[in-house]
Protein backbone atom coordinates (compact mmCIF):
# COMPACT_ATOMS: atom_id res chain seq x y z
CA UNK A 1 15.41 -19.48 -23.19
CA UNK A 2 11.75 -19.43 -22.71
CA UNK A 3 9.76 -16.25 -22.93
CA UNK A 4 7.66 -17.12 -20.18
CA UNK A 5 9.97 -17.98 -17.69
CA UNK A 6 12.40 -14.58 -18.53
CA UNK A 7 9.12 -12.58 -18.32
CA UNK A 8 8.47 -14.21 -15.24
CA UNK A 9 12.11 -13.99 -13.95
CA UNK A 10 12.16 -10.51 -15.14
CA UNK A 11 8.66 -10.07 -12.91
CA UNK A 12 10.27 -10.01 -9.42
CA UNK A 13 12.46 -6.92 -10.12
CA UNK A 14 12.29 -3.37 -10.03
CA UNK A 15 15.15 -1.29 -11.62
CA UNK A 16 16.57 3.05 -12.03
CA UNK A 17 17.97 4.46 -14.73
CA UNK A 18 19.78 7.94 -15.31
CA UNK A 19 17.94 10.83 -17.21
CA UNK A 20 14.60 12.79 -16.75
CA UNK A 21 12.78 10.72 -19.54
CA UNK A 22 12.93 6.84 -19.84
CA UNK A 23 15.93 5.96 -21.64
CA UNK A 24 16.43 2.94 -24.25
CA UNK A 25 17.79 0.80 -21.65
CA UNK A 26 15.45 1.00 -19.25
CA UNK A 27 12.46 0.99 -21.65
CA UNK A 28 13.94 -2.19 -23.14
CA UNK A 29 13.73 -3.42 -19.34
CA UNK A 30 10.09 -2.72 -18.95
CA UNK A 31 9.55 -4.34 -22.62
CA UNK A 32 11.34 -7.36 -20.74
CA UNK A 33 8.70 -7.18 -17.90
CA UNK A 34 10.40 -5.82 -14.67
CA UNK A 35 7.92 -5.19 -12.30
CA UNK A 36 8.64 -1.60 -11.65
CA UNK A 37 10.95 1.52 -11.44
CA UNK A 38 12.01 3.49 -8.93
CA UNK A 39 13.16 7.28 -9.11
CA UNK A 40 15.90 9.37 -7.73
CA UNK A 41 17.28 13.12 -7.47
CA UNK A 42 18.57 12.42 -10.86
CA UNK A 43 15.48 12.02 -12.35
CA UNK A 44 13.59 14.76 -11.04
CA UNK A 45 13.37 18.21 -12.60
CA UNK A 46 10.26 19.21 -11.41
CA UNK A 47 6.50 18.12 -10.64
CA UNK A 48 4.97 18.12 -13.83
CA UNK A 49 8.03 16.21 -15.48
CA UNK A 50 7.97 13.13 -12.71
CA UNK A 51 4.18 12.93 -13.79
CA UNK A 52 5.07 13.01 -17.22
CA UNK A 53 8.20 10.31 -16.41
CA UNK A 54 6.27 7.68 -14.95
CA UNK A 55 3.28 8.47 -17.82
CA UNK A 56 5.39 7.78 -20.19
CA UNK A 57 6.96 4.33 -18.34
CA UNK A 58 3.37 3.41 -17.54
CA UNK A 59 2.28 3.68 -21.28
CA UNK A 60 5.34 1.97 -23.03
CA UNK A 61 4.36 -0.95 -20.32
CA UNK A 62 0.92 -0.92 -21.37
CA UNK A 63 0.51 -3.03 -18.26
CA UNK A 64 0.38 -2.42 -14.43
CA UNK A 65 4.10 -1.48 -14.03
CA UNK A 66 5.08 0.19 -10.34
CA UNK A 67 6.86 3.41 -9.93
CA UNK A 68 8.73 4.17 -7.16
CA UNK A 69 10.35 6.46 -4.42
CA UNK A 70 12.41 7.28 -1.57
CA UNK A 71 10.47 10.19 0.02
CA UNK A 72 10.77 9.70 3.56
CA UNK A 73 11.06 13.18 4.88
CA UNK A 74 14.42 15.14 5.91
CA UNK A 75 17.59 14.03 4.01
CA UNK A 76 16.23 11.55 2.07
CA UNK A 77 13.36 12.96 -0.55
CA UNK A 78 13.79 12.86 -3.83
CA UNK A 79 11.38 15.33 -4.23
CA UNK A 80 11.93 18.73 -2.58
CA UNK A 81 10.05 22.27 -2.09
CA UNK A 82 12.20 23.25 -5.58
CA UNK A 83 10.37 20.48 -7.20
CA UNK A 84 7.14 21.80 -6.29
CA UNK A 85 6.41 19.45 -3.35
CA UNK A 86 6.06 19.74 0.30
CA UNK A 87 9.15 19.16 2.12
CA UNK A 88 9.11 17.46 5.60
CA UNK A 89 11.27 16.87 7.96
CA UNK A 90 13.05 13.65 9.31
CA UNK A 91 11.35 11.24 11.09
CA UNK A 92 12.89 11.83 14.43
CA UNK A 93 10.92 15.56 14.73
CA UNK A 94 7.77 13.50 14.17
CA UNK A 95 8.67 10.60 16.42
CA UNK A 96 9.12 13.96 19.20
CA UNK A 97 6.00 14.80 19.09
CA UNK A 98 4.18 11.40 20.07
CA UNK A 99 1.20 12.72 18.11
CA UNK A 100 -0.10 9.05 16.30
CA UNK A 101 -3.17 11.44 14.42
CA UNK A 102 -0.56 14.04 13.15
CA UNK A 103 1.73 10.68 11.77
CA UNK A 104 -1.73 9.65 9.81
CA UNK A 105 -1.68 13.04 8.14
CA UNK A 106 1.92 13.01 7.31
CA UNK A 107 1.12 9.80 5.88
CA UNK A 108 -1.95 10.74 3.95
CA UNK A 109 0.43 13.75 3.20
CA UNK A 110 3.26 11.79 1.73
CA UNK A 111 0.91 9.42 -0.15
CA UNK A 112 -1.20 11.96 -1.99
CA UNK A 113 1.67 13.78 -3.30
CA UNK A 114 2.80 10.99 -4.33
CA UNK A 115 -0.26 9.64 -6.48
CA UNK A 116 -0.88 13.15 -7.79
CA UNK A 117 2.63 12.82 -9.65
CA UNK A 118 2.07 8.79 -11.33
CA UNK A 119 4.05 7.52 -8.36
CA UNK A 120 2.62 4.73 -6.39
CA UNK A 121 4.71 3.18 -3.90
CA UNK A 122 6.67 5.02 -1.46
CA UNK A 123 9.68 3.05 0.27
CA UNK A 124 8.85 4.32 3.90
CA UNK A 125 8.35 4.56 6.84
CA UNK A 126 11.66 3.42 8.22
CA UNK A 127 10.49 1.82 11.44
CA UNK A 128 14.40 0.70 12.27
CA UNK A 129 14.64 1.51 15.88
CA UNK A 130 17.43 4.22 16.61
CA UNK A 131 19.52 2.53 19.27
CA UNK A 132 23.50 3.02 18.24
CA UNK A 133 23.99 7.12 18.24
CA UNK A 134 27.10 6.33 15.96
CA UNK A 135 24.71 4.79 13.49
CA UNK A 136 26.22 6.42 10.04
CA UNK A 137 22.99 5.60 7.87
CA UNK A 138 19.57 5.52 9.85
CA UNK A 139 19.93 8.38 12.58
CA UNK A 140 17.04 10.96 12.42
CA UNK A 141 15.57 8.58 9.69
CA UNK A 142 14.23 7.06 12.53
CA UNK A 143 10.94 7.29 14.79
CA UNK A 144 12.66 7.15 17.64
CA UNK A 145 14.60 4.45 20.23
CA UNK A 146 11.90 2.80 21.87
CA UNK A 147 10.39 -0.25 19.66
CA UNK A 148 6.48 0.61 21.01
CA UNK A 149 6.61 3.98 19.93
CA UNK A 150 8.48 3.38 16.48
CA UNK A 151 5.48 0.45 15.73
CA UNK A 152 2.69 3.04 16.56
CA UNK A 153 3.64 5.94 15.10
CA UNK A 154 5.37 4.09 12.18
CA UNK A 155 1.65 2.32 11.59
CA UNK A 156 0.12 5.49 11.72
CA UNK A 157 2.11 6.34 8.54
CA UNK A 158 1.57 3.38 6.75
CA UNK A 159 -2.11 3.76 7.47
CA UNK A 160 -1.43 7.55 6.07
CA UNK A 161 0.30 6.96 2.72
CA UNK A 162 -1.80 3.85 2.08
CA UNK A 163 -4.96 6.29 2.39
CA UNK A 164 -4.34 7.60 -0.15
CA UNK A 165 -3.73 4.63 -2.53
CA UNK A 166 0.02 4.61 -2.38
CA UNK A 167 2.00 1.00 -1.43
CA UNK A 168 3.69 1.87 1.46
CA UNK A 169 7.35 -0.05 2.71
CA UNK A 170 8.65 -1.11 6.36
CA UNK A 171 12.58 -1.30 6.23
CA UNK A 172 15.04 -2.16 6.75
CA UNK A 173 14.18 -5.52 8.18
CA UNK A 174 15.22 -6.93 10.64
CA UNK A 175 16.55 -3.89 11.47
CA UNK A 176 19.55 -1.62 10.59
CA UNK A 177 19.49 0.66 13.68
CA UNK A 178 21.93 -0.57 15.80
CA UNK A 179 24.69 -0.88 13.74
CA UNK A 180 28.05 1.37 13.18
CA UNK A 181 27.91 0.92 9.63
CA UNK A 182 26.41 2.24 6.22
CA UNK A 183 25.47 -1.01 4.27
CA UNK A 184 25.94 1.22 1.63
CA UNK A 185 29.42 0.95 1.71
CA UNK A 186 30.09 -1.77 4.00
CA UNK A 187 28.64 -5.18 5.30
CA UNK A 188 27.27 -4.31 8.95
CA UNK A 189 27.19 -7.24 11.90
CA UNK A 190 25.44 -7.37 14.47
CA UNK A 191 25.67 -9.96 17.51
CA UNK A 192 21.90 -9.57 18.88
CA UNK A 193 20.76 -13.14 20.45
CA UNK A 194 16.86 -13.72 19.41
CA UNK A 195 15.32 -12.66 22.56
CA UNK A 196 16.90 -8.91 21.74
CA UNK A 197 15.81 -8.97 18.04
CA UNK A 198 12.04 -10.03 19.22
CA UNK A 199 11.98 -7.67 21.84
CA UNK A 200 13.65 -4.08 19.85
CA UNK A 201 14.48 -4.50 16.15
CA UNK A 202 11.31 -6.78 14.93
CA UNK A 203 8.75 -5.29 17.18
CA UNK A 204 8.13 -2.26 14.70
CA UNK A 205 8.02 -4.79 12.03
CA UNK A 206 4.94 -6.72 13.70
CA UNK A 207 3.37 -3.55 14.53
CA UNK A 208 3.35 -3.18 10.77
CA UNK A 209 2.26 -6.19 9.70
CA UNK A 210 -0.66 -6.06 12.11
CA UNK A 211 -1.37 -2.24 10.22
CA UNK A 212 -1.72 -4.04 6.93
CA UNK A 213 1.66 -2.50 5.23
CA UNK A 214 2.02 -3.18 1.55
CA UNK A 215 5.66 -4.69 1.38
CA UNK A 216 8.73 -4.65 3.84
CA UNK A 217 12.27 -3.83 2.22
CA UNK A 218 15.35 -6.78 3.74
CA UNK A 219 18.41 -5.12 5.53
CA UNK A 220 21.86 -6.07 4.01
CA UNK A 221 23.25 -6.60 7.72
CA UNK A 222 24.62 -9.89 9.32
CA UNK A 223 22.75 -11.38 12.52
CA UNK A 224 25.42 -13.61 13.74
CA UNK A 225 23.11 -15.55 15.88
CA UNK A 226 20.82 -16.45 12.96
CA UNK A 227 23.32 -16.61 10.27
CA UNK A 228 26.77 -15.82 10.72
CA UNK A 229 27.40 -16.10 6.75
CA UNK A 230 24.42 -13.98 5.24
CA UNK A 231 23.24 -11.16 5.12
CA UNK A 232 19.18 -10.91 5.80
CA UNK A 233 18.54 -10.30 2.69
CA UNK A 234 20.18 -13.72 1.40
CA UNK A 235 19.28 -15.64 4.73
CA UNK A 236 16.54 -18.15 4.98
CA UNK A 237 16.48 -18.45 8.99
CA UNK A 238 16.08 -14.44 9.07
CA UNK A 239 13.65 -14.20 6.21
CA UNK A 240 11.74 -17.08 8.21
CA UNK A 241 11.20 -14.54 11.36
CA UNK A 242 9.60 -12.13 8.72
CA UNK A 243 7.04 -14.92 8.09
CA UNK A 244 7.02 -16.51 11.16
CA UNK A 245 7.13 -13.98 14.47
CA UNK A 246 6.06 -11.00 12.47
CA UNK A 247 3.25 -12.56 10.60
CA UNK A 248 3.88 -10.75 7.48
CA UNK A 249 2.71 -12.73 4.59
CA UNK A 250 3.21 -9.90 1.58
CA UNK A 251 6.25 -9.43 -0.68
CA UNK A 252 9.62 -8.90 0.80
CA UNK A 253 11.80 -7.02 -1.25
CA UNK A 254 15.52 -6.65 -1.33
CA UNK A 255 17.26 -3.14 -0.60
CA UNK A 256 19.22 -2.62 -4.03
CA UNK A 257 21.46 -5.68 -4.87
CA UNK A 258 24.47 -3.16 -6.00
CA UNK A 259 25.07 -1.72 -2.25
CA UNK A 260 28.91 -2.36 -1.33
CA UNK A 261 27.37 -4.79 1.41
CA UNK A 262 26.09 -7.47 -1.18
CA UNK A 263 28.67 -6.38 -4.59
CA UNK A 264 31.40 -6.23 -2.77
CA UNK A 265 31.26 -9.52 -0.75
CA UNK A 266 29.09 -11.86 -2.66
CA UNK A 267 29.04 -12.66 -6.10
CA UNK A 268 25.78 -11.86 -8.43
CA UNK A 269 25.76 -15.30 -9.11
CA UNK A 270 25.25 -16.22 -5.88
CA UNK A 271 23.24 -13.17 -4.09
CA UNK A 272 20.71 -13.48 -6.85
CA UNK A 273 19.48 -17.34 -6.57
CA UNK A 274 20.08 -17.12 -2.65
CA UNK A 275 17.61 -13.77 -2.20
CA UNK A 276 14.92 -15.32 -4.20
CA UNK A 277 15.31 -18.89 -2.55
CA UNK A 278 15.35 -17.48 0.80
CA UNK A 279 12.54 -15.80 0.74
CA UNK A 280 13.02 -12.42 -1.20
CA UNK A 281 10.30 -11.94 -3.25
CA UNK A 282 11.26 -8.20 -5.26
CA UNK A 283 15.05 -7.22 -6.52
CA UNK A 284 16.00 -4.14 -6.69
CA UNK A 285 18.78 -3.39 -8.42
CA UNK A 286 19.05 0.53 -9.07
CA UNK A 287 21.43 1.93 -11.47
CA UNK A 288 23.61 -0.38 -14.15
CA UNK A 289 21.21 -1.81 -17.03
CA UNK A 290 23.68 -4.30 -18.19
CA UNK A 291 23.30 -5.38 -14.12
CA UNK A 292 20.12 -5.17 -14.38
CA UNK A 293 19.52 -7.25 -17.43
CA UNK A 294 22.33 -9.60 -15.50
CA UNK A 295 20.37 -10.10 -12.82
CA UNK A 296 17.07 -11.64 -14.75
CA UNK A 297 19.42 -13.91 -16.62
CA UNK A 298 20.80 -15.21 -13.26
CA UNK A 299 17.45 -16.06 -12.34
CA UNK A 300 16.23 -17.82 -15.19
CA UNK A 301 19.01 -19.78 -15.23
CA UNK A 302 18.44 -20.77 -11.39
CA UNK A 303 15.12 -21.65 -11.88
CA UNK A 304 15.99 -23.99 -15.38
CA UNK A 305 18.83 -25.84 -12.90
CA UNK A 306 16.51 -26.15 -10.11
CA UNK A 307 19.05 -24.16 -7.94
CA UNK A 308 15.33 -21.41 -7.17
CA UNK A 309 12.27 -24.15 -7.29
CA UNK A 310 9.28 -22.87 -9.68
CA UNK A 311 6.95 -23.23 -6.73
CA UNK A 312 9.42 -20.79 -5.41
CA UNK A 313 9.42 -18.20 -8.24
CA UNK A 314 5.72 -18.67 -8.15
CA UNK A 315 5.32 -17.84 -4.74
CA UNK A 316 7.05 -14.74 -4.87
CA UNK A 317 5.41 -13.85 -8.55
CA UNK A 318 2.56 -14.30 -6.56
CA UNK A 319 3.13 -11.63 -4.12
CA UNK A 320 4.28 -9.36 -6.55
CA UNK A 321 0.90 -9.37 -8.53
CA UNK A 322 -0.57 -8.25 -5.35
CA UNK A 323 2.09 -5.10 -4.89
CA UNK A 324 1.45 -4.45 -8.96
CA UNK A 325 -2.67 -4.05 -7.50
CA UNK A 326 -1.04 -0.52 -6.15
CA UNK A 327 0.02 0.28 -9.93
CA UNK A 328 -2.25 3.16 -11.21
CA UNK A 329 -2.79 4.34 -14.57
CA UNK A 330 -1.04 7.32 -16.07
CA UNK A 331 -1.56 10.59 -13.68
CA UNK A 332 -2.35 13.52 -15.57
CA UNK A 333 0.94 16.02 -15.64
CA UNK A 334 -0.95 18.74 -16.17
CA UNK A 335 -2.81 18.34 -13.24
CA UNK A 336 -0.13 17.57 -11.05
CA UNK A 337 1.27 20.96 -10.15
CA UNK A 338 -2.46 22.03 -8.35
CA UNK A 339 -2.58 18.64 -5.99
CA UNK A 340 0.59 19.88 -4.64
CA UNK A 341 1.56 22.25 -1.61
CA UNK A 342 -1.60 22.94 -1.00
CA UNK A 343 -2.35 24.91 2.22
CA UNK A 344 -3.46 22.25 4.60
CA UNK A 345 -0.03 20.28 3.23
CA UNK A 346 1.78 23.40 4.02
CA UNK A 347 0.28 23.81 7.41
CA UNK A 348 0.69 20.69 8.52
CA UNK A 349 4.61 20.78 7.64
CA UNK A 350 4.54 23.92 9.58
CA UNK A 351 4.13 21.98 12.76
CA UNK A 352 6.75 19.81 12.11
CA UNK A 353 10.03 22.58 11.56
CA UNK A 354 12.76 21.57 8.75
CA UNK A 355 15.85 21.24 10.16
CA UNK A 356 18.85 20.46 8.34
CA UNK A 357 20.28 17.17 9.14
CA UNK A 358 23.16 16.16 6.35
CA UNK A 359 24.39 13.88 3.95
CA UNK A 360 21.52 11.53 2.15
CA UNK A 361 23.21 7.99 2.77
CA UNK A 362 21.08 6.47 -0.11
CA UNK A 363 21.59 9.01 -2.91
CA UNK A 364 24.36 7.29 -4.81
């Protein structure tokens, strides 16, 4: 084993961890070199301990190191009014209102509660367009169920939280919101012919891409016209559209590696070579360490049989350096608390009710 090549290997992902501080696992990750962390429910306590988290991760880096979030609005936010943050709605009450100015604020919203806690990429908007009513896992995540309005008010947002110097993240591409299942805990098909996909699921994506979005997150869902096999996330004809008819040349990133849809019908050994060689540039892979640490030997051992090219691991270590540009230094915790819920965030969520909408689908 070669340092530089683990390091490298070890580069393209971004990994969670249990507990409110960083814990010897995953700080023995970051001393490995993964790219970044991202946070959940579980390691949130409050405001001025997230700033103090990803402090702490930032300085045993001593290096641009990315921490990240869920904090889409409605069901799934990590962090919540009890945290000490401004809690929005889902998507769908903003998609209502048509209002592309008011989806810039709730951007710039999102993205400057964000920085004001360490945090600097935010895995939203979800710009998968809400065509199945049945659909178990997007829903009110949504914009809304027409592809024009989805792309506009979903670049609004990305133009919002990127205001504010926060990565923002299109998923789940090529789209997840026509399907009857939770990729969480199954492996969704769908039989969509090319013209469809063009025309509904990737036109929010190209929107996007036009808006200058920081990254786009891959869908664990079959499209049995372009690969009856794969999922997108492990499919080089899909991850070509991304490329190709949506023009987006950033880092592609893989929804996390250790959802039911992937685990459960592909083995590591196989899902980790084929994301990276098809065009996945970031892993994430968001609770097991020994996984975790799995998954970068996996890689490094692709790349030293030639099964993932070097150009290849290049290309996408390339892409990640310019994702790691969104990496800020350590936030100041003690200044976190007074950047928060501050009245214009407050009356801005006032025009956009709470409701209560359910289960989080991505909380395990």
């Amino acid at each position: 084993m070669t340092a530089p090549l683990d390091a490298a290997c070890a580069g393209l992902l971004c990994v969670g961890f249990d507990g409110t501080s960083p814990s010897p696992e995953v700080l023995e990750l970051v001393r490995r070199g993964v790219a970044g962390v991202i946070l959940f429910a579980r390691n949130v306590e409050s405001a001025e301990q997230v700033a103090e988290l990803s402090a702490a991760l930032k300085r045993a880096a001593g290096r641009p190191l990315l921490i990240s979030v869920d904090q889409e609005g409605g069901r799934v936010a990590r962090l919540r009014a009890r945290h000490g943050f401004t809690e929005l709605p889902p998507m769908r009450i903003l998609g209502e209102t048509g209002d592309e100015q008011l989806a810039f604020q709730v951007g710039a919203l999102l993205g400057a509660e964000l920085r004001a806690v360490g945090i600097d990429q935010d895995y939203a908007p979800v710009v998968d367009v809400d065509t199945n009513p049945k659909n178990p896992v997007i829903g009110d995540r949504s914009l809304g169920r027409d592809p024009e309005e989805v792309g506009r008010l979903g670049a609004a947002l990305v133009r919002g939280i990127q205001s504010a110097g926060v990565a923002a993240c299109a998923k789940h591409f090529p789209g997840h919101g026509d399907t009857s299942q939770d990729s969480h805990v199954d492996l969704p098909r769908l039989p969509h012919s090319l013209s469809r996909l063009e025309a509904v699921e990737l036109a929010p994506f190209r929107a996007l891409a036009r808006a200058g979005v920081a990254s786009v997150m891959t869908a664990h869902v079959i499209f049995e016209a372009l690969d009856p096999h794969r999922p997108a996330t492990l499919s080089p004809p899909v991850m070509d559209l991304l490329r190709g008819s949506c023009g987006f040349d950033g880092p592609a990133l893989s929804d996390d590696l250790e959802m039911a849809a992937v685990a459960s019908h592909y083995p590591l050994e196989e899902v980790v070579p084929g994301a990276v060689a098809a065009g996945v540039d970031g892993l994430l892979v968001c609770h097991r360490a020994d996984v975790q640490s799995r998954v970068i030997d996996l890689l490094r051992q692709a790349v030293e049989r030639g099964g993932v090219a070097r150009d290849r691991l290049a290309e996408a270590r390339r892409r990640m350096a310019r994702l790691l540009s969104w990496a800020a230094p350590p936030a100041d915790p003690a200044l976190a608390r007074a950047r928060l819920r501050l009245p214009a965030s407050l009356a801005l969520a006032a025009r956009l009710p709470v409701r209560e909408t359910g289960r989080d689908p991505t909380a395990a």
